[in-house]
C-alpha atoms as a PDB file:
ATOM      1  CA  UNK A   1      51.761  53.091 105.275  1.00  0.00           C
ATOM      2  CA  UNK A   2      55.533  54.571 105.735  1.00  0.00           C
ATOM      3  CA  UNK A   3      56.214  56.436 108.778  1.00  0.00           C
ATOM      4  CA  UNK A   4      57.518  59.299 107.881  1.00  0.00           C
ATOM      5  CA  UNK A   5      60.900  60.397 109.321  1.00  0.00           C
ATOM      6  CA  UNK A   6      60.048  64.244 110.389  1.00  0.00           C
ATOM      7  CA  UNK A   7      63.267  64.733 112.487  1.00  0.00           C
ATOM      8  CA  UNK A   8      65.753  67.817 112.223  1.00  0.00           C
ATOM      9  CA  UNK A   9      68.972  67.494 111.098  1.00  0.00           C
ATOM     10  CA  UNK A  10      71.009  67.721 114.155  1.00  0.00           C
ATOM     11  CA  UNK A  11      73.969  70.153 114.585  1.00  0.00           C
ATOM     12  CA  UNK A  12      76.840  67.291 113.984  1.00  0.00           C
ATOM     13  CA  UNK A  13      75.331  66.337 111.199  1.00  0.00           C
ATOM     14  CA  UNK A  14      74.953  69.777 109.751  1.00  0.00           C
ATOM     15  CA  UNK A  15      78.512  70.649 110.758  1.00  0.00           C
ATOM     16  CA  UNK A  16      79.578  67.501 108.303  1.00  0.00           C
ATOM     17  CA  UNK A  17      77.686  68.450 105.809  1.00  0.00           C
ATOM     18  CA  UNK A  18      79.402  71.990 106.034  1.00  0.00           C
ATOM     19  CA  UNK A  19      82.717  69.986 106.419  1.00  0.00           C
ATOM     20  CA  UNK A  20      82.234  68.050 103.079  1.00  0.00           C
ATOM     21  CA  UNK A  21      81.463  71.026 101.323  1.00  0.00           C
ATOM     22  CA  UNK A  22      83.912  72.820 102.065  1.00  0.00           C
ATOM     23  CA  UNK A  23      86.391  69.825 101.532  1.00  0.00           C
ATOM     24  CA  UNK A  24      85.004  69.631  98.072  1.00  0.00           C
ATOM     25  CA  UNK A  25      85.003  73.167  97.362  1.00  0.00           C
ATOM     26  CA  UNK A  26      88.941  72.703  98.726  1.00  0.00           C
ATOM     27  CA  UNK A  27      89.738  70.019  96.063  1.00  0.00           C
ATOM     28  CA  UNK A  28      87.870  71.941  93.089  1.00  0.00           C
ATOM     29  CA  UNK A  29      89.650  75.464  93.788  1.00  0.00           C
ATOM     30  CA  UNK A  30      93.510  72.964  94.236  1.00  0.00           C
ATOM     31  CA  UNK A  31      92.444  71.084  91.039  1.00  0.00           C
ATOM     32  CA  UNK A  32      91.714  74.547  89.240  1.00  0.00           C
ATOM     33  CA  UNK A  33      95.014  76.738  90.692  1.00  0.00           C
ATOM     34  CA  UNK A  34      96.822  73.498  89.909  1.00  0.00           C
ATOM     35  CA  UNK A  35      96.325  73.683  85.877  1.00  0.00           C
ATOM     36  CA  UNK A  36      96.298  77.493  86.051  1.00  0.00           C
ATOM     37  CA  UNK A  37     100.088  76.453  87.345  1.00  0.00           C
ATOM     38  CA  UNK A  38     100.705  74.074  84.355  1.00  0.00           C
ATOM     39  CA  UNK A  39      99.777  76.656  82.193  1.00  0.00           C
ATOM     40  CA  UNK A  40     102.227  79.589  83.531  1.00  0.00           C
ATOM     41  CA  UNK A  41     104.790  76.996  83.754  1.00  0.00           C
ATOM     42  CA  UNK A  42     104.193  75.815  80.079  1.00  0.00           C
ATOM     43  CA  UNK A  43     103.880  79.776  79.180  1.00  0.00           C
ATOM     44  CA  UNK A  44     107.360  80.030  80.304  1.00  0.00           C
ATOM     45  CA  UNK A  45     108.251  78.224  77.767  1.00  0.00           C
ATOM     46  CA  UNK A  46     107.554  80.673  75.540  1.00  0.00           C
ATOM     47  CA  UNK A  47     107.630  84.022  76.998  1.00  0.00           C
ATOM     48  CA  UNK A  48     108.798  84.600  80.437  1.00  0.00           C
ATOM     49  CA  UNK A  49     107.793  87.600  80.599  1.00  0.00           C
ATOM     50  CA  UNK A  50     103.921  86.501  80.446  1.00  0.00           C
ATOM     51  CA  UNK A  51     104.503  83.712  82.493  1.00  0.00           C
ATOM     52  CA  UNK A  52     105.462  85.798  85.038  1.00  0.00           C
ATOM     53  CA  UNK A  53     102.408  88.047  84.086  1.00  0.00           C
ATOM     54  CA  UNK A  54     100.071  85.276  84.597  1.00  0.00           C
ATOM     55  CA  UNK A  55     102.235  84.155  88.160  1.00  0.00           C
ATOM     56  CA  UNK A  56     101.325  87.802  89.311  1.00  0.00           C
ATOM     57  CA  UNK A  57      97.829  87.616  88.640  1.00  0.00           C
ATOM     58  CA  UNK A  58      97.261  84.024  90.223  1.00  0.00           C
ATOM     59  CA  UNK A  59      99.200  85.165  93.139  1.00  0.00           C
ATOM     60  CA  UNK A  60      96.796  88.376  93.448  1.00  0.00           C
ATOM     61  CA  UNK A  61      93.366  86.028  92.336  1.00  0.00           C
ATOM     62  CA  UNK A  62      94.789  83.950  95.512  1.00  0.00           C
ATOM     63  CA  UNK A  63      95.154  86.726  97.681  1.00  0.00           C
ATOM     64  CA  UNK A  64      91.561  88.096  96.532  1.00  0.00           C
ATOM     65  CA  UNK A  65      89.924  84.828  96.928  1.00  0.00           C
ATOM     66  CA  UNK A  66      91.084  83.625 100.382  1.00  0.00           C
ATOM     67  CA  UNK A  67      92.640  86.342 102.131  1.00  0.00           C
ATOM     68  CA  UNK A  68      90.843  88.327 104.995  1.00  0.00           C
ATOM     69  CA  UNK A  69      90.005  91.699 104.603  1.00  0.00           C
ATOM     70  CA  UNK A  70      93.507  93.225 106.734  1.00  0.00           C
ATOM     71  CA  UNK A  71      95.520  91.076 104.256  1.00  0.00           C
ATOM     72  CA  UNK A  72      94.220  92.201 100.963  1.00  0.00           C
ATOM     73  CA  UNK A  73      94.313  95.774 102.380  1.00  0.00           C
ATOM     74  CA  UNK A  74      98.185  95.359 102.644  1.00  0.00           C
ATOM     75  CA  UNK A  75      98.915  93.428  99.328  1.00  0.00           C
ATOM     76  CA  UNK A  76      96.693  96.492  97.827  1.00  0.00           C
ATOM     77  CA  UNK A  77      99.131  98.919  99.152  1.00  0.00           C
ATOM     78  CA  UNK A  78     102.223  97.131  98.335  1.00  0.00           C
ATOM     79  CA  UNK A  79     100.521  97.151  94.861  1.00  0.00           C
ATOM     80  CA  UNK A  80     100.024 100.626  94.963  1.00  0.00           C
ATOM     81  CA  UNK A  81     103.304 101.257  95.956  1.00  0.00           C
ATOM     82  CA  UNK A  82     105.295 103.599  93.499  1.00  0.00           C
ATOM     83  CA  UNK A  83     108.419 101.300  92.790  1.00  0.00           C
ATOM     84  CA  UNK A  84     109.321 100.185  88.855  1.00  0.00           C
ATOM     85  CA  UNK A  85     108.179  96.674  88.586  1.00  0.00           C
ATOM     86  CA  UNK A  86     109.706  94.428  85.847  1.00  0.00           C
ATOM     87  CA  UNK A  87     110.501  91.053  84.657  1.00  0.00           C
ATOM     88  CA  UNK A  88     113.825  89.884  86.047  1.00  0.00           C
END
């Protein structure tokens, strides 16, 4: 009969497995903000205007997604901030 291996991960190897992860879930979100870029940049083909639309919004979806908590606090008040905003 096997013996079976009944040993804890240790702490190196779950920090690699953490590492990894998070490497992975590094190239999925570059892959994804990568052909939302293609897309703006192909948009501008057509309308600037939404191109620069869709620019805002990724730059804000950026902000939201990876951003600590003092950061998107500021970028919501420069938001909020009662200035005309228009395509240039």
């Amino acid at each position: 009969m096997a013996e079976v291996d009944d040993r804890r991960p240790t702490q190196a190897h779950r920090s690699h497995v953490a590492d990894a992860w998070r490497e992975a879930q590094d190239a999925e979100a570059a892959a994804y903000v990568g052909e939302r870029v293609d897309r703006i940049i192909k948009s501008g083909e057509r309308d600037d205007e939404m191109a620069h639309n869709d620019e805002d919004k990724l730059l804000a979806d950026l902000v939201d997604s990876y951003a600590p908590p003092e950061v998107k606090a500021h970028v919501a008040r420069l938001a909020a901030a009662p200035f005309a905003r228009w395509c240039a």
